[in-house]
ModelCIF file with pLDDT and N, C-alpha, C, O atoms, coordinates in Angstrom:
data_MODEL
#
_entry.id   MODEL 
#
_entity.id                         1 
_entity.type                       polymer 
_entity.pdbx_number_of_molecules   1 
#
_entity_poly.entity_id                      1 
_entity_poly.type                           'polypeptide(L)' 
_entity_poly.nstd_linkage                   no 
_entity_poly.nstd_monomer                   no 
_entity_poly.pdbx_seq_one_letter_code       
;(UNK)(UNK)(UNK)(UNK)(UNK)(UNK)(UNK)(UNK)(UNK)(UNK)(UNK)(UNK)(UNK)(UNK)(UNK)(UNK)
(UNK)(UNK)(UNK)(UNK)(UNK)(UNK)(UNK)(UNK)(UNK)(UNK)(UNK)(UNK)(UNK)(UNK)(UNK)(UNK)
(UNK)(UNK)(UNK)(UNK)(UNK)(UNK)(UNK)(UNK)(UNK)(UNK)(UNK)(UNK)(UNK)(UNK)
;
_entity_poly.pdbx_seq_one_letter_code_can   XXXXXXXXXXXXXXXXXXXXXXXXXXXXXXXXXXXXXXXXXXXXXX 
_entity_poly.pdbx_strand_id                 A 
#
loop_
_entity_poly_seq.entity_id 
_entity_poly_seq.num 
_entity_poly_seq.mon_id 
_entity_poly_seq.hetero 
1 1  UNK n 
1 2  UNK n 
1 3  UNK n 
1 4  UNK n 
1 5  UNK n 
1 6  UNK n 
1 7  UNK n 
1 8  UNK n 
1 9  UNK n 
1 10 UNK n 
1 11 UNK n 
1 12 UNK n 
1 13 UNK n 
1 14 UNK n 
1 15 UNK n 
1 16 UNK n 
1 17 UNK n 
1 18 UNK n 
1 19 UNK n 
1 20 UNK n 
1 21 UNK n 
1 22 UNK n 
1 23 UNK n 
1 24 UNK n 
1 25 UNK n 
1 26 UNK n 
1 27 UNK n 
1 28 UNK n 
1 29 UNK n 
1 30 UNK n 
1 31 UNK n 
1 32 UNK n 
1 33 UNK n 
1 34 UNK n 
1 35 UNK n 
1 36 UNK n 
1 37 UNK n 
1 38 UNK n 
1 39 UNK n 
1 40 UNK n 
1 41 UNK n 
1 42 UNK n 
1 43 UNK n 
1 44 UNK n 
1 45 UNK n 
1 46 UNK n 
#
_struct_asym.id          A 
_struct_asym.entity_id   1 
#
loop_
_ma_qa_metric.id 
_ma_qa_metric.mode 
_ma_qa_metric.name 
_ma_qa_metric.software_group_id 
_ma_qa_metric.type 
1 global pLDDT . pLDDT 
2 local  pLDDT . pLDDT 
#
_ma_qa_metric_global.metric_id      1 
_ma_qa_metric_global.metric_value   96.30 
_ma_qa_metric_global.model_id       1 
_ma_qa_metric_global.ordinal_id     1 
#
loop_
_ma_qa_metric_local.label_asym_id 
_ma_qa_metric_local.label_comp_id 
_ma_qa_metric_local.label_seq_id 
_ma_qa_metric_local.metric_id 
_ma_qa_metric_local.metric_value 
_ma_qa_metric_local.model_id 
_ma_qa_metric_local.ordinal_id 
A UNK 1  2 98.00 1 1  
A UNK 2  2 98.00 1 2  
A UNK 3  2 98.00 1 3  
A UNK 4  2 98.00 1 4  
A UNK 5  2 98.00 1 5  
A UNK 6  2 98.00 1 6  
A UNK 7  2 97.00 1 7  
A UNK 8  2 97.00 1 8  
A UNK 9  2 95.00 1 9  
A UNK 10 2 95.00 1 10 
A UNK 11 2 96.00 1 11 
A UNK 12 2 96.00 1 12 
A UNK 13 2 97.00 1 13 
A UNK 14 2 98.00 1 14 
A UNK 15 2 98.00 1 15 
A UNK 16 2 98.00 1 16 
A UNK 17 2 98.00 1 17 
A UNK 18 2 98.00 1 18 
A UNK 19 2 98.00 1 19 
A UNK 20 2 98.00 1 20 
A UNK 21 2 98.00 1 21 
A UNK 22 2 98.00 1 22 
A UNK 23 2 97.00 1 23 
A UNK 24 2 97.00 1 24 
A UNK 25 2 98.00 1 25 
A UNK 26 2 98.00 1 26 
A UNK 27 2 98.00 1 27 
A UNK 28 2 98.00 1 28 
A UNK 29 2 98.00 1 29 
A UNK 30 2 97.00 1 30 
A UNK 31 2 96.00 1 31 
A UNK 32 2 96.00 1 32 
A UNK 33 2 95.00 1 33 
A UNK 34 2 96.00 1 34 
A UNK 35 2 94.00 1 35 
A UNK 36 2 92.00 1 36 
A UNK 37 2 90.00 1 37 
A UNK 38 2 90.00 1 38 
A UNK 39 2 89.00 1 39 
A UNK 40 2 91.00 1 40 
A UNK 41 2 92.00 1 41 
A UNK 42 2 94.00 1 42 
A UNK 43 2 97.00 1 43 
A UNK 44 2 98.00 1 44 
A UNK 45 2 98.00 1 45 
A UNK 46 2 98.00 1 46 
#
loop_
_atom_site.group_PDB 
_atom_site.id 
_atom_site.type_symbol 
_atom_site.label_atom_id 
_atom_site.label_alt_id 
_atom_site.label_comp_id 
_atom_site.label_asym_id 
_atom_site.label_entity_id 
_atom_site.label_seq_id 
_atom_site.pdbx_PDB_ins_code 
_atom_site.Cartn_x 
_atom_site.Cartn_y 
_atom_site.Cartn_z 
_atom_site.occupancy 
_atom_site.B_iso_or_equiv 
_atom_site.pdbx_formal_charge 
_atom_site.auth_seq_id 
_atom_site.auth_comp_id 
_atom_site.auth_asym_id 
_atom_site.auth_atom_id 
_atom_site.pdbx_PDB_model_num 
ATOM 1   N N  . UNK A 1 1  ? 137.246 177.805 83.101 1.00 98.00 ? 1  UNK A N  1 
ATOM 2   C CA . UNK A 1 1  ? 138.506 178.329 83.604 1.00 98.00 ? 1  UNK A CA 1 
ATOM 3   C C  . UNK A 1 1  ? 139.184 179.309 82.669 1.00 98.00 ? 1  UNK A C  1 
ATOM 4   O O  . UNK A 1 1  ? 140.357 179.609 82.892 1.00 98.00 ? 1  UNK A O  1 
ATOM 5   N N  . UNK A 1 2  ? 138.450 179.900 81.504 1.00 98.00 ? 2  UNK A N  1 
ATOM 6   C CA . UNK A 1 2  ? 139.251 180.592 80.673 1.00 98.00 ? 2  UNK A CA 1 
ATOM 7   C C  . UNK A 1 2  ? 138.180 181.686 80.270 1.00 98.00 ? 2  UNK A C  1 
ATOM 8   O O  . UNK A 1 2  ? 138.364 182.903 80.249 1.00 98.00 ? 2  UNK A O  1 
ATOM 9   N N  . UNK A 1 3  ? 136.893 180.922 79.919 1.00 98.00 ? 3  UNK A N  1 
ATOM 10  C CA . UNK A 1 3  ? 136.004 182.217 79.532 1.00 98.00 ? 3  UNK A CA 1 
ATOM 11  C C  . UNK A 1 3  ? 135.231 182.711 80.571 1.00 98.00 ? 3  UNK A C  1 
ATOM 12  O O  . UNK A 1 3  ? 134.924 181.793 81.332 1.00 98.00 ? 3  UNK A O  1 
ATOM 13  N N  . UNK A 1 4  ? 134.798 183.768 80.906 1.00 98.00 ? 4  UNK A N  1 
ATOM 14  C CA . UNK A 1 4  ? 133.616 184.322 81.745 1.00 98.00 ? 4  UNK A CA 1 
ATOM 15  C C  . UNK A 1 4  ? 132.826 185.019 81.132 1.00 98.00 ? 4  UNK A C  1 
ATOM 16  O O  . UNK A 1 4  ? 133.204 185.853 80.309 1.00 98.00 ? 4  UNK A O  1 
ATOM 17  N N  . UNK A 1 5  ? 131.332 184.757 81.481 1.00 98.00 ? 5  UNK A N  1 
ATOM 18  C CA . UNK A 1 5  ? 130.176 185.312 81.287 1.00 98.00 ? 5  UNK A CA 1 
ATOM 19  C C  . UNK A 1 5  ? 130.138 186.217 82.256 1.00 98.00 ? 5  UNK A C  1 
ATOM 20  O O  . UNK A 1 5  ? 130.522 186.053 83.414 1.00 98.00 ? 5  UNK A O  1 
ATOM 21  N N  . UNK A 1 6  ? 129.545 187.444 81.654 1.00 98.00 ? 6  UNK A N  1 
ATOM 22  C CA . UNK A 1 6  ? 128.947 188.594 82.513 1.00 98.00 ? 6  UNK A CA 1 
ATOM 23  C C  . UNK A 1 6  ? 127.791 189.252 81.923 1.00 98.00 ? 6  UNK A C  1 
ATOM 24  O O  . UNK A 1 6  ? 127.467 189.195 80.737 1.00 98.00 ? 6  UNK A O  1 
ATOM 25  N N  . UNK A 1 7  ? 127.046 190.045 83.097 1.00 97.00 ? 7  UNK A N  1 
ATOM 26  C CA . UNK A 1 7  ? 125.963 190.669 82.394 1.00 97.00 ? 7  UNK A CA 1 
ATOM 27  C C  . UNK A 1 7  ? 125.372 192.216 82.938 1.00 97.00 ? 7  UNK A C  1 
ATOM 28  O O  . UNK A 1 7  ? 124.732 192.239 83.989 1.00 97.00 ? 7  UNK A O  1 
ATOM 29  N N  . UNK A 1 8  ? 125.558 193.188 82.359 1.00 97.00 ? 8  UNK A N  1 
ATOM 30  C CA . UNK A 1 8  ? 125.185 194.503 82.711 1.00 97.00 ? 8  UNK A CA 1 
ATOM 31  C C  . UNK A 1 8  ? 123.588 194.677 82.227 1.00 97.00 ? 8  UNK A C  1 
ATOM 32  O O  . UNK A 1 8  ? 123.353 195.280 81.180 1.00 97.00 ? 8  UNK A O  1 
ATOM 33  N N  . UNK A 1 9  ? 122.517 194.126 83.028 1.00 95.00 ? 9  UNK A N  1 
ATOM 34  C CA . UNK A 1 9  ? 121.461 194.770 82.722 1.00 95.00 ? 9  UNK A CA 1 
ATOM 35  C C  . UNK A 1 9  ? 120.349 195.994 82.238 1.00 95.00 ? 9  UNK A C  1 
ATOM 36  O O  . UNK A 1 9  ? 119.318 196.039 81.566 1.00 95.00 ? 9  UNK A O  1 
ATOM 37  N N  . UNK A 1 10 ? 121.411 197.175 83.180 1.00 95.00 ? 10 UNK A N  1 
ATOM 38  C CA . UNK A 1 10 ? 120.672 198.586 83.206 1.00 95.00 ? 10 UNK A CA 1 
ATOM 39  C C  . UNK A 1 10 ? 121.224 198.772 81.423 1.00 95.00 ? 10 UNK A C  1 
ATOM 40  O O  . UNK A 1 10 ? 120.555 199.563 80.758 1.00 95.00 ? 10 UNK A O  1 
ATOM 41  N N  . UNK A 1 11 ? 122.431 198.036 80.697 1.00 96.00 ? 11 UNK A N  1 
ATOM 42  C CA . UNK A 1 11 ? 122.752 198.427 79.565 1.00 96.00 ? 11 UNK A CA 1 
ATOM 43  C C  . UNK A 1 11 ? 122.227 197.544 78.528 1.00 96.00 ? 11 UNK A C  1 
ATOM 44  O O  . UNK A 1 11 ? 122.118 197.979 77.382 1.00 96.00 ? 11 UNK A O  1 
ATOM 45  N N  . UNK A 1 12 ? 121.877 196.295 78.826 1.00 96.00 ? 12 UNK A N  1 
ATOM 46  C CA . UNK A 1 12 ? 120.945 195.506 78.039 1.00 96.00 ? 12 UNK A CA 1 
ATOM 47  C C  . UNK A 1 12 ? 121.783 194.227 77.655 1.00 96.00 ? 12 UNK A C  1 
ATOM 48  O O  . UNK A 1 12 ? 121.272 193.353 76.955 1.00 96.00 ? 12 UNK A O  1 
ATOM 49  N N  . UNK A 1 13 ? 122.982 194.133 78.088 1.00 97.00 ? 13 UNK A N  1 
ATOM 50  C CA . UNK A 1 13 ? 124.137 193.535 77.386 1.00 97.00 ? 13 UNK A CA 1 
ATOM 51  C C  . UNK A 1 13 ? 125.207 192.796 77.898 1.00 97.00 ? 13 UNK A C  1 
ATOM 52  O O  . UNK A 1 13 ? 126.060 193.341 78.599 1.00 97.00 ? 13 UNK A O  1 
ATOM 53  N N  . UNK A 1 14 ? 125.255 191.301 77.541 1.00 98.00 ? 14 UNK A N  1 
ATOM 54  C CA . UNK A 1 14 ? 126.029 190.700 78.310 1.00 98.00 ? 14 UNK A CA 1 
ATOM 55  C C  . UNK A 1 14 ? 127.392 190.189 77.185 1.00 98.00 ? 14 UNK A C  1 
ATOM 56  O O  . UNK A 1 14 ? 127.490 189.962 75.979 1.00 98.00 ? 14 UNK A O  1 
ATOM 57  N N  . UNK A 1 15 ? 128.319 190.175 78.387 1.00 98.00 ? 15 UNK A N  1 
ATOM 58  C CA . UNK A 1 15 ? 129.634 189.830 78.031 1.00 98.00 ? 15 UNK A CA 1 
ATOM 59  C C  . UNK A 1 15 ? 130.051 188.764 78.000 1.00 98.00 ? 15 UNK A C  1 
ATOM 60  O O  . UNK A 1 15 ? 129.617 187.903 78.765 1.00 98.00 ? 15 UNK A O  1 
ATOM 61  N N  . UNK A 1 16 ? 131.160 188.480 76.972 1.00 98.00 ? 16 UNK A N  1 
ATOM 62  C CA . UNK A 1 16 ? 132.136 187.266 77.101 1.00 98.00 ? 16 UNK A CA 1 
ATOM 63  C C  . UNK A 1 16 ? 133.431 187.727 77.327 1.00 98.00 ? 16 UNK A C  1 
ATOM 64  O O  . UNK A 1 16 ? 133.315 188.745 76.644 1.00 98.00 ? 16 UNK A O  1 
ATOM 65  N N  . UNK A 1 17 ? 134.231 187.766 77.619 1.00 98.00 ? 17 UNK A N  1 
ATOM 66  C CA . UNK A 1 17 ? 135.945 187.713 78.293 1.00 98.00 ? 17 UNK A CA 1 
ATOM 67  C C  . UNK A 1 17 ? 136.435 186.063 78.141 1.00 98.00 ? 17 UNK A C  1 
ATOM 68  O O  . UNK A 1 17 ? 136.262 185.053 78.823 1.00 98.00 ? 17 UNK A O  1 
ATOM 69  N N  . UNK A 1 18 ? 137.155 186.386 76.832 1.00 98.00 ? 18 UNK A N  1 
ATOM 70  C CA . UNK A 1 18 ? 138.314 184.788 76.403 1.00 98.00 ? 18 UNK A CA 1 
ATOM 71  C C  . UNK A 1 18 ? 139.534 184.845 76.595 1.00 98.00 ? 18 UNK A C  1 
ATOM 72  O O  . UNK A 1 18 ? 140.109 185.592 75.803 1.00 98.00 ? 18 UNK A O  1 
ATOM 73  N N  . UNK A 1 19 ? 140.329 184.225 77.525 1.00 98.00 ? 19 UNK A N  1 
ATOM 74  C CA . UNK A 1 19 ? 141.155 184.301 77.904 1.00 98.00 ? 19 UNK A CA 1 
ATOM 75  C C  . UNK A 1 19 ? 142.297 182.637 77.265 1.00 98.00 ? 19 UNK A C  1 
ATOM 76  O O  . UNK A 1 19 ? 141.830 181.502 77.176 1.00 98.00 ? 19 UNK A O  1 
ATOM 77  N N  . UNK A 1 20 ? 143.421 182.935 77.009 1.00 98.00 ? 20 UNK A N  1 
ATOM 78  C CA . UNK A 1 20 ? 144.167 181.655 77.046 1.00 98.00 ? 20 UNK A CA 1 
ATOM 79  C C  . UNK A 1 20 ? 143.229 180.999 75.629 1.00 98.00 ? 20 UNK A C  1 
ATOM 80  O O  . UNK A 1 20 ? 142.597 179.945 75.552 1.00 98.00 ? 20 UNK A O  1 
ATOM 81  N N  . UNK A 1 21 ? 143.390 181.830 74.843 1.00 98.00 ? 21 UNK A N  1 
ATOM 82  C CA . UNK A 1 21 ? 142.922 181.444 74.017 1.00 98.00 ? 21 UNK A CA 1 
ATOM 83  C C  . UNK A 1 21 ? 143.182 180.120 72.885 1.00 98.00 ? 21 UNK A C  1 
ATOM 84  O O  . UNK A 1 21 ? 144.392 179.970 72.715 1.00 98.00 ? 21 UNK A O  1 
ATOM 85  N N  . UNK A 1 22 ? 142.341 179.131 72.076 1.00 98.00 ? 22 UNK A N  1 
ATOM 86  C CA . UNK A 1 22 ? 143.101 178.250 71.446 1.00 98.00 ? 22 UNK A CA 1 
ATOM 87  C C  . UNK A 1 22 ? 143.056 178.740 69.933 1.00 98.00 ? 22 UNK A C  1 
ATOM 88  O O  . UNK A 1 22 ? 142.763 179.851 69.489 1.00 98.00 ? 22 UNK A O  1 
ATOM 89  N N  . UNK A 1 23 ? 143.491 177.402 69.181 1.00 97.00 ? 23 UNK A N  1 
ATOM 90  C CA . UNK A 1 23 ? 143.222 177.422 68.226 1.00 97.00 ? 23 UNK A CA 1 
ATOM 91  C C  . UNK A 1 23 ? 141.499 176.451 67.934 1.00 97.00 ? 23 UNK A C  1 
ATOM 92  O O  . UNK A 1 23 ? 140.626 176.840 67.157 1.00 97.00 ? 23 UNK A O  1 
ATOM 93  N N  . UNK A 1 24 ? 141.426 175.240 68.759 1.00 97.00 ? 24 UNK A N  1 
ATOM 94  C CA . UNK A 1 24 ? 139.703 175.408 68.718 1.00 97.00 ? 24 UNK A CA 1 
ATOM 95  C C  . UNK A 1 24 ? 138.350 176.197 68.699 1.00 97.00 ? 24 UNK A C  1 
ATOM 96  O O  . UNK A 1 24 ? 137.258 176.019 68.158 1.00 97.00 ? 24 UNK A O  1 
ATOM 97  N N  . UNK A 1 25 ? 139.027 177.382 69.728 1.00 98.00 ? 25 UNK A N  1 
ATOM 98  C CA . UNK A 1 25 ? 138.264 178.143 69.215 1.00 98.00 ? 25 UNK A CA 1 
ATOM 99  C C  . UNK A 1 25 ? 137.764 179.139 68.403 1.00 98.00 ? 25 UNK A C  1 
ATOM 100 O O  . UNK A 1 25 ? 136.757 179.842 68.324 1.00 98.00 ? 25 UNK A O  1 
ATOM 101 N N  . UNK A 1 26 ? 138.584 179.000 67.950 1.00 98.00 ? 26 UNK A N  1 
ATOM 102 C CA . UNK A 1 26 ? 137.782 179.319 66.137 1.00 98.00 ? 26 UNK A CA 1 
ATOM 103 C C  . UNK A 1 26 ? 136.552 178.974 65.830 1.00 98.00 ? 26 UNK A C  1 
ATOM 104 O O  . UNK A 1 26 ? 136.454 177.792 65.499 1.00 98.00 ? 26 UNK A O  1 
ATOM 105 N N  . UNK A 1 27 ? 135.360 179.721 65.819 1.00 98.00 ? 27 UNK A N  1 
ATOM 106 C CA . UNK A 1 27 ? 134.175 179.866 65.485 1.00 98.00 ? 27 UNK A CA 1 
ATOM 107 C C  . UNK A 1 27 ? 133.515 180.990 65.123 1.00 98.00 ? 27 UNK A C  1 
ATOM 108 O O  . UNK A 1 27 ? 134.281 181.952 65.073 1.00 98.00 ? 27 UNK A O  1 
ATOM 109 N N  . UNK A 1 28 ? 132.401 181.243 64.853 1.00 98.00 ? 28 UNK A N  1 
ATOM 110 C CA . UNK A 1 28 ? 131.609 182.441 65.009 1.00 98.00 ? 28 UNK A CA 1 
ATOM 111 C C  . UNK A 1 28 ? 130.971 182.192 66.365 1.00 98.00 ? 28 UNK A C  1 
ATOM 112 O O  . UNK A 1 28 ? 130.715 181.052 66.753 1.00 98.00 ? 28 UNK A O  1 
ATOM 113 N N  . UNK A 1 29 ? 130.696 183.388 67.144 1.00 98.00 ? 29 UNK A N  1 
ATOM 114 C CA . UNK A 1 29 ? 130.456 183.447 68.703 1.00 98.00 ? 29 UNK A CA 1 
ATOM 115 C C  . UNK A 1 29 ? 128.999 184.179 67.858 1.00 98.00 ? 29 UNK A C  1 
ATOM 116 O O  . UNK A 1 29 ? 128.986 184.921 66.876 1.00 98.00 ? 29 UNK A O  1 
ATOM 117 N N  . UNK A 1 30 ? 128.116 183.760 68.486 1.00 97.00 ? 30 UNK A N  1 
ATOM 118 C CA . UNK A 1 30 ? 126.560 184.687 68.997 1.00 97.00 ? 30 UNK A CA 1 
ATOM 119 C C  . UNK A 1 30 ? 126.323 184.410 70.532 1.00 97.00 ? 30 UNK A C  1 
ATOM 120 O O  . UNK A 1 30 ? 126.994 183.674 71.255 1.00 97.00 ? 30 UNK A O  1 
ATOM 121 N N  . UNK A 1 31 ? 125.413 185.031 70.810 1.00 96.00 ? 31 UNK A N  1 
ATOM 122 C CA . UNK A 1 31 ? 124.376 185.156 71.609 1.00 96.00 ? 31 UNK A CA 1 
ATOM 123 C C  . UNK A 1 31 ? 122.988 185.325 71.266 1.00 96.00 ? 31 UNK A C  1 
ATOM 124 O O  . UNK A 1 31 ? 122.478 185.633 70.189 1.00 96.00 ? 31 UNK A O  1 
ATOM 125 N N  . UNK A 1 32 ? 122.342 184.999 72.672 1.00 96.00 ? 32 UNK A N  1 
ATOM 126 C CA . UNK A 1 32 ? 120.673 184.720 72.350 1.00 96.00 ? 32 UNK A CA 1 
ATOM 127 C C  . UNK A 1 32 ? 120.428 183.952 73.911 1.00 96.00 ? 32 UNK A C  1 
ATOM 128 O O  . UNK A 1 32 ? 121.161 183.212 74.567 1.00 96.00 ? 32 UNK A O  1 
ATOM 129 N N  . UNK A 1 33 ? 119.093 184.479 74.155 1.00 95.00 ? 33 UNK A N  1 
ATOM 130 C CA . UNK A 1 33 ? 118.468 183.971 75.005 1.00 95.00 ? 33 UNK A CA 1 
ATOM 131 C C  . UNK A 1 33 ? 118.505 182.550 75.551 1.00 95.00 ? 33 UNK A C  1 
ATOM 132 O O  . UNK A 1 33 ? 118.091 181.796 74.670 1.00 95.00 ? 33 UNK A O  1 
ATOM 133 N N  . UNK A 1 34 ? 118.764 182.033 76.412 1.00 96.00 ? 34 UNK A N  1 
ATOM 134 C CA . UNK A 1 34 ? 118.596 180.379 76.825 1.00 96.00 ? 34 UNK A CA 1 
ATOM 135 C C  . UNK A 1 34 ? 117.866 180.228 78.413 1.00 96.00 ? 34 UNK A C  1 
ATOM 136 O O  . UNK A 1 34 ? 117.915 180.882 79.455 1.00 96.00 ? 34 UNK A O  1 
ATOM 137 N N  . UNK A 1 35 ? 117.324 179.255 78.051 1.00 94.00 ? 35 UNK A N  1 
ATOM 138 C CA . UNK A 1 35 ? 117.489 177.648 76.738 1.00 94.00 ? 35 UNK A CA 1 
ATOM 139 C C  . UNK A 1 35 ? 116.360 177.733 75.524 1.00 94.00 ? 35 UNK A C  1 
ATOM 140 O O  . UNK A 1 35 ? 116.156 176.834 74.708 1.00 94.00 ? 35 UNK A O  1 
ATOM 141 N N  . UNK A 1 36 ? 115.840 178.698 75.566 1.00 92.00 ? 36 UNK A N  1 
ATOM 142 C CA . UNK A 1 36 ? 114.771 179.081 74.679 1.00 92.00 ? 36 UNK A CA 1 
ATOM 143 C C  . UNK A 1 36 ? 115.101 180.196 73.902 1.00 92.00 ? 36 UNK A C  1 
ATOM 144 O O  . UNK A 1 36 ? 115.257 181.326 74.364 1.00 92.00 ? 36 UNK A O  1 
ATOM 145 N N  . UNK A 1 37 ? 115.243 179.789 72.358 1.00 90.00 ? 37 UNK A N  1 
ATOM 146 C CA . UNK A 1 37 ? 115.516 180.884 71.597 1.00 90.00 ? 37 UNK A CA 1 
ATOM 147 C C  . UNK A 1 37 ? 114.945 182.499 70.962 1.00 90.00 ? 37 UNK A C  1 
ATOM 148 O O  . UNK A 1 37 ? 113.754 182.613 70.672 1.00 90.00 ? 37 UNK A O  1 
ATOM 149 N N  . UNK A 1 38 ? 115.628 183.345 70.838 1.00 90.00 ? 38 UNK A N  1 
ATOM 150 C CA . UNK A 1 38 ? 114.571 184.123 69.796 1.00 90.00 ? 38 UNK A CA 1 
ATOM 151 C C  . UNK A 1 38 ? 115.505 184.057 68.356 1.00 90.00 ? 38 UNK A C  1 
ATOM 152 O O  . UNK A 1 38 ? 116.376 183.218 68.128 1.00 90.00 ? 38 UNK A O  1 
ATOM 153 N N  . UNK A 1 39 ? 115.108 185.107 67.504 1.00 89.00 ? 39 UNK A N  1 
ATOM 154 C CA . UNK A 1 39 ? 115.742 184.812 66.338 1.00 89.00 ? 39 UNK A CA 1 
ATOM 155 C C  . UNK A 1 39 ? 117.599 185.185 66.426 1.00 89.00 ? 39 UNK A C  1 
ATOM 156 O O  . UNK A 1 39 ? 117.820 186.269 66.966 1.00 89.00 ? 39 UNK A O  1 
ATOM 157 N N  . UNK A 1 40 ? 118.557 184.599 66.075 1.00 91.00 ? 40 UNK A N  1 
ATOM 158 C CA . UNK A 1 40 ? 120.345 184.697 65.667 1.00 91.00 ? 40 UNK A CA 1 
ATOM 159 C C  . UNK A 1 40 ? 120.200 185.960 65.048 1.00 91.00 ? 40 UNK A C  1 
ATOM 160 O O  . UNK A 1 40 ? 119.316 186.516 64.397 1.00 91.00 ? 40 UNK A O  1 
ATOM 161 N N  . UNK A 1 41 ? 121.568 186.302 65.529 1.00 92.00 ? 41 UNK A N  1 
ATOM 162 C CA . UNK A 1 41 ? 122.108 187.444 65.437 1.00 92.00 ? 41 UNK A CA 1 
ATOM 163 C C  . UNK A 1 41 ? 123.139 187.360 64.406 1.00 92.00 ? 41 UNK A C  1 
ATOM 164 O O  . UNK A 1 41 ? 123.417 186.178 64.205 1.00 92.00 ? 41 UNK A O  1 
ATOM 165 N N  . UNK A 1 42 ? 123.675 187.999 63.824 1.00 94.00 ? 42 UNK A N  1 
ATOM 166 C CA . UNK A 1 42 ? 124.434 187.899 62.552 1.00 94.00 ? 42 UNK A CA 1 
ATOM 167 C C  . UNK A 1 42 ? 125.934 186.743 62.907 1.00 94.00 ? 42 UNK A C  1 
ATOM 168 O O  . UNK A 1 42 ? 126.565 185.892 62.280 1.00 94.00 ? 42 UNK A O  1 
ATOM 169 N N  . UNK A 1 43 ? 125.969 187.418 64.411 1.00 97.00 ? 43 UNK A N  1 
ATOM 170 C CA . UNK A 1 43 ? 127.169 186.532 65.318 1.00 97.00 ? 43 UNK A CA 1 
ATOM 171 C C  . UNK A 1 43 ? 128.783 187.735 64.956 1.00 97.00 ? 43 UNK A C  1 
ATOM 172 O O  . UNK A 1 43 ? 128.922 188.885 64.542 1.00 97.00 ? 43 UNK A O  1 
ATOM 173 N N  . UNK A 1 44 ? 129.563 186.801 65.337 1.00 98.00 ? 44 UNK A N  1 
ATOM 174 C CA . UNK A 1 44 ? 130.812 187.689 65.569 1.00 98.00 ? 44 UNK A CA 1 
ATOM 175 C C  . UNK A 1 44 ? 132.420 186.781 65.269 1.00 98.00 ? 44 UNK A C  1 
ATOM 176 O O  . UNK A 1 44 ? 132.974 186.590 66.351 1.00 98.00 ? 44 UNK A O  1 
ATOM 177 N N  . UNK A 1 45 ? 133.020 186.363 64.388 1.00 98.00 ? 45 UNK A N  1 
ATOM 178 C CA . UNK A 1 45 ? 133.836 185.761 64.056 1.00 98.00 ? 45 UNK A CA 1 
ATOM 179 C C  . UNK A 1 45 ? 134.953 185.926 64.771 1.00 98.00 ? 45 UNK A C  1 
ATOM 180 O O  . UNK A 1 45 ? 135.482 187.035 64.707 1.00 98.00 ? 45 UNK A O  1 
ATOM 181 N N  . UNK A 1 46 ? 135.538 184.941 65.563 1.00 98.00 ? 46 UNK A N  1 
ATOM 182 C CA . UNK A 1 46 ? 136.741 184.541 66.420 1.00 98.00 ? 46 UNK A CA 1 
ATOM 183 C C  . UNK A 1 46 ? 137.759 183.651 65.258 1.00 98.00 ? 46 UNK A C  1 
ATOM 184 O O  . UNK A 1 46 ? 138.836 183.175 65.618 1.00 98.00 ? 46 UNK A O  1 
#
C-alpha cells in the first residue's frame, strides 16, 4: 500500500516508487533478479 514496483523493459530497468515513507525504512535498497540470484549491486542507501 505504499511502495510500487514497476518495470520498463525496452529500457532494461525497473522501478521502485516509496511513498509514506517511515523511519523503518531505513536500509540500503538493491535489486536483482528473483527468486534466483545473479551477483549484488553496490545498492542505494535510503
Amino acid at each position: 500500500g505504499r511502495f510500487t514496483i514497476s518495470r520498463d523493459n525496452a529500457k532494461k530497468t525497473v522501478y521502485l516508487q516509496m511513498n509514506s515513507l517511515k523511519a523503518e525504512d531505513t536500509a540500503v535498497y538493491y535489486c536483482n533478479r528473483y527468486p534466483d540470484l545473479w551477483g549484488w549491486g553496490q545498492g542505494t542507501q535510503v
